[in-house]
PDB file of N, CA and C in Angstrom:
ATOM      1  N   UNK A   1     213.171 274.554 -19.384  1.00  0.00           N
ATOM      2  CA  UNK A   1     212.665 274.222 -20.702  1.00  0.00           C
ATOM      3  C   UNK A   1     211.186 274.544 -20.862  1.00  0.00           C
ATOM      4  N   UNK A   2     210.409 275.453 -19.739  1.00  0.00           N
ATOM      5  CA  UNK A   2     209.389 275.451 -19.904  1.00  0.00           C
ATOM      6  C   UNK A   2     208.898 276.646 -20.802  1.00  0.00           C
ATOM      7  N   UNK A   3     210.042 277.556 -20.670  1.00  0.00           N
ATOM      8  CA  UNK A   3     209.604 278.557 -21.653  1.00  0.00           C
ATOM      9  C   UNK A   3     209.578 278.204 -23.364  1.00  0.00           C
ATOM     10  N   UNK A   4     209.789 276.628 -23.603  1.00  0.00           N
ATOM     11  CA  UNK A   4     210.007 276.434 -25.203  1.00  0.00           C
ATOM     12  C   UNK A   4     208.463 276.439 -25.449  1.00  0.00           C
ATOM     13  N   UNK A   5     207.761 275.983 -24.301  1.00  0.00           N
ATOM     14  CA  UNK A   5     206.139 275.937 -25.093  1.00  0.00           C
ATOM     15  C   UNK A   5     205.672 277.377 -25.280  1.00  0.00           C
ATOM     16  N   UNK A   6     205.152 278.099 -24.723  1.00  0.00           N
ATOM     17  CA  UNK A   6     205.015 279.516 -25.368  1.00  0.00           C
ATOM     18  C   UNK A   6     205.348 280.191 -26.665  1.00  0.00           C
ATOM     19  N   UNK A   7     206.899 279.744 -26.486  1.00  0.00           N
ATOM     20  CA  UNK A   7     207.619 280.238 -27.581  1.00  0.00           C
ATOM     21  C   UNK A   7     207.556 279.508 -28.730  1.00  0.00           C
ATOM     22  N   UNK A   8     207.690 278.314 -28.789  1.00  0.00           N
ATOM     23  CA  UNK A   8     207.206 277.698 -30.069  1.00  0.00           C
ATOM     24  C   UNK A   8     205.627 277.411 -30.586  1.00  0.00           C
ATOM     25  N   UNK A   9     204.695 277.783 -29.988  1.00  0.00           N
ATOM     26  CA  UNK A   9     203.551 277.893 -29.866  1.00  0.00           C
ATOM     27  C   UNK A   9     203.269 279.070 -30.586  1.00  0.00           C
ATOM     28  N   UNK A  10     204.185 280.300 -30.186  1.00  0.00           N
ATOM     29  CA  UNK A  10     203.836 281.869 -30.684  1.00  0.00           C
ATOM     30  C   UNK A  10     204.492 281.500 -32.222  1.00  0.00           C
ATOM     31  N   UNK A  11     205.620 280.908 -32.545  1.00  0.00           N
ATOM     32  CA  UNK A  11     206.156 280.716 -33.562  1.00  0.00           C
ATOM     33  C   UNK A  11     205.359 280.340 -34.754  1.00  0.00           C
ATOM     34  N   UNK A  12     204.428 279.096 -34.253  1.00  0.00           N
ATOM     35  CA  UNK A  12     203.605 278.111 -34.526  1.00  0.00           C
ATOM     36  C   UNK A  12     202.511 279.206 -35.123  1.00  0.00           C
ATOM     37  N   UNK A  13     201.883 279.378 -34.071  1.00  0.00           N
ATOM     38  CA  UNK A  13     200.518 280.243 -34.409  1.00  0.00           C
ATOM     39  C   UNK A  13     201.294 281.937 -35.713  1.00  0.00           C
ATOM     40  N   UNK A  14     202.347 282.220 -35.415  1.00  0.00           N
ATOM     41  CA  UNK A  14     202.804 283.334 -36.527  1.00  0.00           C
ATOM     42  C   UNK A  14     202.845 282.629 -38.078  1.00  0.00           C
ATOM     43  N   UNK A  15     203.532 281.402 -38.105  1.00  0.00           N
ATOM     44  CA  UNK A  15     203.591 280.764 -39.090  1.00  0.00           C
ATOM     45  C   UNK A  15     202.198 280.640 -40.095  1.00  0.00           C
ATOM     46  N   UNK A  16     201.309 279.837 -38.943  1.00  0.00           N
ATOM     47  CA  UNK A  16     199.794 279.623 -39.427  1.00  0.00           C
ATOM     48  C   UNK A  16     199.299 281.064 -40.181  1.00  0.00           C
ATOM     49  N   UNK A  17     198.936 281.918 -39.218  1.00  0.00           N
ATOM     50  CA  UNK A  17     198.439 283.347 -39.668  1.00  0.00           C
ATOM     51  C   UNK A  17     199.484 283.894 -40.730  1.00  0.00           C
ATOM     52  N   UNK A  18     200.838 283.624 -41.376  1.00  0.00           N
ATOM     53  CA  UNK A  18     201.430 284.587 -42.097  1.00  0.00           C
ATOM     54  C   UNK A  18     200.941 283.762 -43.287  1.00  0.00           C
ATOM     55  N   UNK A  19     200.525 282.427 -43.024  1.00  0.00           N
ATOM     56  CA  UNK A  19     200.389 281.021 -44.450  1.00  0.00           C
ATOM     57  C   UNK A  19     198.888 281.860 -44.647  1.00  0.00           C
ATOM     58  N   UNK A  20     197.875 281.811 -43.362  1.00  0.00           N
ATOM     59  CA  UNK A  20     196.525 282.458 -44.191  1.00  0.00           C
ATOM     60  C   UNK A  20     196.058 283.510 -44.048  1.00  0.00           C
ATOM     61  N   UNK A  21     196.966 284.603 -43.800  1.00  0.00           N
ATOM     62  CA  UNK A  21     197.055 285.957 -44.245  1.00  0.00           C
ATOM     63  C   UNK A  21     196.178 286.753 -43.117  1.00  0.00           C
ATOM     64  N   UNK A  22     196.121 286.149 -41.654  1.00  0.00           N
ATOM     65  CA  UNK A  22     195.412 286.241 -40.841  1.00  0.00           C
ATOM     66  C   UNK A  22     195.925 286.858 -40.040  1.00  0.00           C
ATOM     67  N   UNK A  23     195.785 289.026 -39.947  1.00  0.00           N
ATOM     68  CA  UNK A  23     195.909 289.494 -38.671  1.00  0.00           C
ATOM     69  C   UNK A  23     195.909 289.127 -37.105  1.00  0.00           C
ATOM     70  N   UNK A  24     194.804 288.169 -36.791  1.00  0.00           N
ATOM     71  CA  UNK A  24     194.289 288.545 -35.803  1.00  0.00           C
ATOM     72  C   UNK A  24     195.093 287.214 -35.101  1.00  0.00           C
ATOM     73  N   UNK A  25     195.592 285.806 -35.444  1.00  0.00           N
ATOM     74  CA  UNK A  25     196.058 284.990 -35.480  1.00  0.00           C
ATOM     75  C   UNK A  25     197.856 285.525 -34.964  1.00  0.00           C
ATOM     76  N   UNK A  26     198.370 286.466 -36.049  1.00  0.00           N
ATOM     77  CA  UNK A  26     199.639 286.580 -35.791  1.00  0.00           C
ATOM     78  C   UNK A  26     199.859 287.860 -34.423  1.00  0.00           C
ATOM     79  N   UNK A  27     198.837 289.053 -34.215  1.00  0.00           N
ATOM     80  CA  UNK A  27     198.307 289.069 -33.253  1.00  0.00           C
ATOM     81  C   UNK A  27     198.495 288.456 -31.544  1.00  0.00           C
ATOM     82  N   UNK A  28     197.692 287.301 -31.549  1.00  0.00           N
ATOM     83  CA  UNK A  28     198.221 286.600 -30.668  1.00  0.00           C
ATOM     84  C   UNK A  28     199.344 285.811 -30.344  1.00  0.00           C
ATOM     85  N   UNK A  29     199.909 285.775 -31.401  1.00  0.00           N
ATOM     86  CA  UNK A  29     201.207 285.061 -31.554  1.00  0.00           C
ATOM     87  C   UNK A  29     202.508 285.739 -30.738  1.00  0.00           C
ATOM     88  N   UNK A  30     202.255 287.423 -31.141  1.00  0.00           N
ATOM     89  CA  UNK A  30     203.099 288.129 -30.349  1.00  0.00           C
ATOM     90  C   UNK A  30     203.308 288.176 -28.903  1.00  0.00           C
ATOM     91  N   UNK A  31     202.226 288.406 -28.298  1.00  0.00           N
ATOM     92  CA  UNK A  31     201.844 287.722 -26.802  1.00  0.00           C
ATOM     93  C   UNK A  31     202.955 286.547 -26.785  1.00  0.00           C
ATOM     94  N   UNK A  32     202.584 285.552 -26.975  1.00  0.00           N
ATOM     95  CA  UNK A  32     203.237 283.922 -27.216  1.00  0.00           C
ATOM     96  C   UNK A  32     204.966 284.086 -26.834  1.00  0.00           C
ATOM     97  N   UNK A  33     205.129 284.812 -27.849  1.00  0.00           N
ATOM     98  CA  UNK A  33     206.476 285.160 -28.319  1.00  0.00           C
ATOM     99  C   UNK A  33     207.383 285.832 -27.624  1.00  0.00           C
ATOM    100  N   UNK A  34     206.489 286.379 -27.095  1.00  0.00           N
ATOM    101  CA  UNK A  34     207.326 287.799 -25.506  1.00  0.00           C
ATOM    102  C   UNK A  34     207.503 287.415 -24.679  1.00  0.00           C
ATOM    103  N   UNK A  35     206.245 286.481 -24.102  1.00  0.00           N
ATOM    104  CA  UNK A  35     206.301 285.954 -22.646  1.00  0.00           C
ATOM    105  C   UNK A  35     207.241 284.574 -22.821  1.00  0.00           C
ATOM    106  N   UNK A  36     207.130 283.639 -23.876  1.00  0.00           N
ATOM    107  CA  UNK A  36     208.581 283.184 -24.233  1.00  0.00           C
ATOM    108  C   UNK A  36     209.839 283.394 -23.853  1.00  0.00           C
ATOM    109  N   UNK A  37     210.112 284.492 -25.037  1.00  0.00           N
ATOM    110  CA  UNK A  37     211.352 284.974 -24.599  1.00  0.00           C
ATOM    111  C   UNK A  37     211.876 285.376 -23.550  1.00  0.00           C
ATOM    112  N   UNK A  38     211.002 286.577 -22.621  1.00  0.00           N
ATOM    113  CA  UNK A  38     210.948 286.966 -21.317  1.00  0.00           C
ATOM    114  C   UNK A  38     211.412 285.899 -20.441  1.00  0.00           C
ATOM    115  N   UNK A  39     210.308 285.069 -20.543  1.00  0.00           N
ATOM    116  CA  UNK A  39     210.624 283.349 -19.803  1.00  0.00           C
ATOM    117  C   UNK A  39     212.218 282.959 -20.250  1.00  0.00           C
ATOM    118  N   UNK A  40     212.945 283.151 -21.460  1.00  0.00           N
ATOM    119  CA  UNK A  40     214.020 282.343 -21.562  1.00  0.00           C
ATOM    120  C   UNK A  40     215.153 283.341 -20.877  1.00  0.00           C
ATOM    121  N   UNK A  41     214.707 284.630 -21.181  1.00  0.00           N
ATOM    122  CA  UNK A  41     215.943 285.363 -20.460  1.00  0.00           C
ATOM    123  C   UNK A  41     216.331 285.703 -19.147  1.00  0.00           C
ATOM    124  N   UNK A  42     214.741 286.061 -18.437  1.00  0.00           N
ATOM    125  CA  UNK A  42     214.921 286.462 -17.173  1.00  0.00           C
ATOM    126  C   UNK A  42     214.359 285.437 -15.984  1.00  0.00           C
ATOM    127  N   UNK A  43     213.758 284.552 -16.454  1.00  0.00           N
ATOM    128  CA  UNK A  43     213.519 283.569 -15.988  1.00  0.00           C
ATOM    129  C   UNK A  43     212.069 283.302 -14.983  1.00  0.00           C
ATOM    130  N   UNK A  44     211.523 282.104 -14.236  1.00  0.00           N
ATOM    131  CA  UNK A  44     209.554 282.103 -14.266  1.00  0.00           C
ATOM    132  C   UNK A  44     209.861 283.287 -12.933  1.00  0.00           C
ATOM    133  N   UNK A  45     210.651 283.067 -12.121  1.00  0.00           N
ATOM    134  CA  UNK A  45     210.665 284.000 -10.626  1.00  0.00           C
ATOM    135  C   UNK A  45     210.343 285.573 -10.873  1.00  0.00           C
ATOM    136  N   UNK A  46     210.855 285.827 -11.807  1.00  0.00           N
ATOM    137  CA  UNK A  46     211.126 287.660 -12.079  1.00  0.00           C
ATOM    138  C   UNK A  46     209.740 287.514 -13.458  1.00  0.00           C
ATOM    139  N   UNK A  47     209.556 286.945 -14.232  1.00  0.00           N
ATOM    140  CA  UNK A  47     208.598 286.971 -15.141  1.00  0.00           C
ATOM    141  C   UNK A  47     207.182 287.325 -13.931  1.00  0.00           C
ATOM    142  N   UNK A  48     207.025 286.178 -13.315  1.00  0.00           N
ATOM    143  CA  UNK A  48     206.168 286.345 -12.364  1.00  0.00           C
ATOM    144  C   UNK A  48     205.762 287.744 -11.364  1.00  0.00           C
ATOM    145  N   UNK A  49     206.876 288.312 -10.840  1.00  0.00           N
ATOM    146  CA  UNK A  49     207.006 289.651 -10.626  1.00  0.00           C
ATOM    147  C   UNK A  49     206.455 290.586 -11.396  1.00  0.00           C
ATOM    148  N   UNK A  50     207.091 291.060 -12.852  1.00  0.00           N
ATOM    149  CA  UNK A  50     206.699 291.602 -13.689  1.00  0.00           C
ATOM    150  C   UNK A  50     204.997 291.280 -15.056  1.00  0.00           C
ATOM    151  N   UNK A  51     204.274 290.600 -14.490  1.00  0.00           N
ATOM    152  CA  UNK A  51     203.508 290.514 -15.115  1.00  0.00           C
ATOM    153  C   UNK A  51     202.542 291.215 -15.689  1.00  0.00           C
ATOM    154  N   UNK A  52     202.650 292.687 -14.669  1.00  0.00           N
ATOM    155  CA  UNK A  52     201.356 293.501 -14.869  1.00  0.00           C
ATOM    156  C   UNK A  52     202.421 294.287 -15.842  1.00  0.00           C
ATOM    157  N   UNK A  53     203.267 294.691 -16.072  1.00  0.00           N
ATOM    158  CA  UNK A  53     203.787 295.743 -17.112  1.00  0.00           C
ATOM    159  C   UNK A  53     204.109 295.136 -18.334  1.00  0.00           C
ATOM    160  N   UNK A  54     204.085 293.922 -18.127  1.00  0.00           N
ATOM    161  CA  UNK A  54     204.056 293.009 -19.651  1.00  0.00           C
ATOM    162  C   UNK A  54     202.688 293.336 -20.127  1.00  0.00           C
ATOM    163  N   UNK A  55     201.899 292.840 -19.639  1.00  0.00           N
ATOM    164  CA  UNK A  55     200.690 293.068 -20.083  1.00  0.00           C
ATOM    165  C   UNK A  55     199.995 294.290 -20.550  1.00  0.00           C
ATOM    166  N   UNK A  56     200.586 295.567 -19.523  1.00  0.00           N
ATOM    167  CA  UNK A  56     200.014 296.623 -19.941  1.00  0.00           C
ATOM    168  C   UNK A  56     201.054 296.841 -21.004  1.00  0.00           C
ATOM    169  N   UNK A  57     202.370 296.454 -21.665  1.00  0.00           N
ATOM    170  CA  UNK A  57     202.932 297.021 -22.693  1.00  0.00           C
ATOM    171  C   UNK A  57     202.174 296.169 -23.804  1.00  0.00           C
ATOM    172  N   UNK A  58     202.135 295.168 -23.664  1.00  0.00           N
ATOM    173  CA  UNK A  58     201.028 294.727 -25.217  1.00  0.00           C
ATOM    174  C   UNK A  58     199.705 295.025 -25.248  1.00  0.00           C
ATOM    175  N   UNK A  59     199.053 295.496 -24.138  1.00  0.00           N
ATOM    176  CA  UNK A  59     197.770 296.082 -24.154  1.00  0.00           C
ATOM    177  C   UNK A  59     197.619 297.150 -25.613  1.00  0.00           C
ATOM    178  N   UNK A  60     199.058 297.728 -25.119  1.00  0.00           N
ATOM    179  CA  UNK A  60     198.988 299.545 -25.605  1.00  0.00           C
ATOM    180  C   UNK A  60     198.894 299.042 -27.283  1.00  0.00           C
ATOM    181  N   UNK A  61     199.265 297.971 -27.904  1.00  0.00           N
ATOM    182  CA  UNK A  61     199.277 297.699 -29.311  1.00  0.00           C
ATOM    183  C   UNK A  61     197.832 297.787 -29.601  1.00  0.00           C
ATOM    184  N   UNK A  62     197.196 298.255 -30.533  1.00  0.00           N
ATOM    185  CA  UNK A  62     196.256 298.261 -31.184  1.00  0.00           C
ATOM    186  C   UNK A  62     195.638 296.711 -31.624  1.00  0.00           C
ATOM    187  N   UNK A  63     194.375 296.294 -30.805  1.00  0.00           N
ATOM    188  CA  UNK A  63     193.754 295.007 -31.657  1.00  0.00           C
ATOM    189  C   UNK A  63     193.476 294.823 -33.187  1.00  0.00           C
ATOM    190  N   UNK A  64     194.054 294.034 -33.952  1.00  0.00           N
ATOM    191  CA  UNK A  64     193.197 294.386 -35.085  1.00  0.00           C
ATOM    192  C   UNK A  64     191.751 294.479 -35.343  1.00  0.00           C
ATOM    193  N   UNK A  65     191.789 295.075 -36.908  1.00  0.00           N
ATOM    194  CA  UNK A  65     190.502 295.530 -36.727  1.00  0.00           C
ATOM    195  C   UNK A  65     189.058 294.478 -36.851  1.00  0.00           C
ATOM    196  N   UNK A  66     189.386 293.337 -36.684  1.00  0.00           N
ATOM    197  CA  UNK A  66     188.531 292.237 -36.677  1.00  0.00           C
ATOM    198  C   UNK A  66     187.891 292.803 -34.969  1.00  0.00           C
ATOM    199  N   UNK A  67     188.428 292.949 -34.317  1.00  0.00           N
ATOM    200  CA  UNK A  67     187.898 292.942 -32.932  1.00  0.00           C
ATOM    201  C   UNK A  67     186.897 294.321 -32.724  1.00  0.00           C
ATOM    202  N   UNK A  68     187.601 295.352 -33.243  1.00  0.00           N
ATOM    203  CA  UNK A  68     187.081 296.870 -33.419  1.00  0.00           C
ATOM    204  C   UNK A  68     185.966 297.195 -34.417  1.00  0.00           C
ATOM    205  N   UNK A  69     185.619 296.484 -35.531  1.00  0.00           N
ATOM    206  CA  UNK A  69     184.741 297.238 -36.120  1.00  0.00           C
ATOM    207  C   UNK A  69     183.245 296.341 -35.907  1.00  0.00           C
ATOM    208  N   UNK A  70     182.533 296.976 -36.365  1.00  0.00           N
ATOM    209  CA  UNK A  70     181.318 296.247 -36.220  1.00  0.00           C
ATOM    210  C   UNK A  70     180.274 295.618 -37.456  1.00  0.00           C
TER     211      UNK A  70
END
């Protein structure tokens, strides 16, 4: 049951950012939401394993541009 916090957390935080129209909010939410799910399907042993290619696959998404411009 430990993967419900992540996941309802990412839910949580998507909700917030889609109510105030906030990229950078829903953003992190996705993160939330993967490692969640990941957590519910394959479970903490193999999540744990695979951590560096999780990461480098949401790396590759583009930050919004709150982070990028100046």
């Amino acid at each position: 049951m430990g993967w419900l916090v992540p996941l309802g957390f990412g839910i949580f935080l998507f909700w917030l950012g889609e109510l105030a129209g906030e990229f950078t909010t829903m953003y992190f939410a996705s993160w939330f939401v993967l490692v969640g799910l990941l957590w519910l399907h394959m479970g903490w042993e193999k999540l744990k394993v695979i951590w560096f290619p999780v990461v480098f696959i949401m790396a590759m998404f583009p930050p919004p541009n709150f982070f990028t411009s100046t």
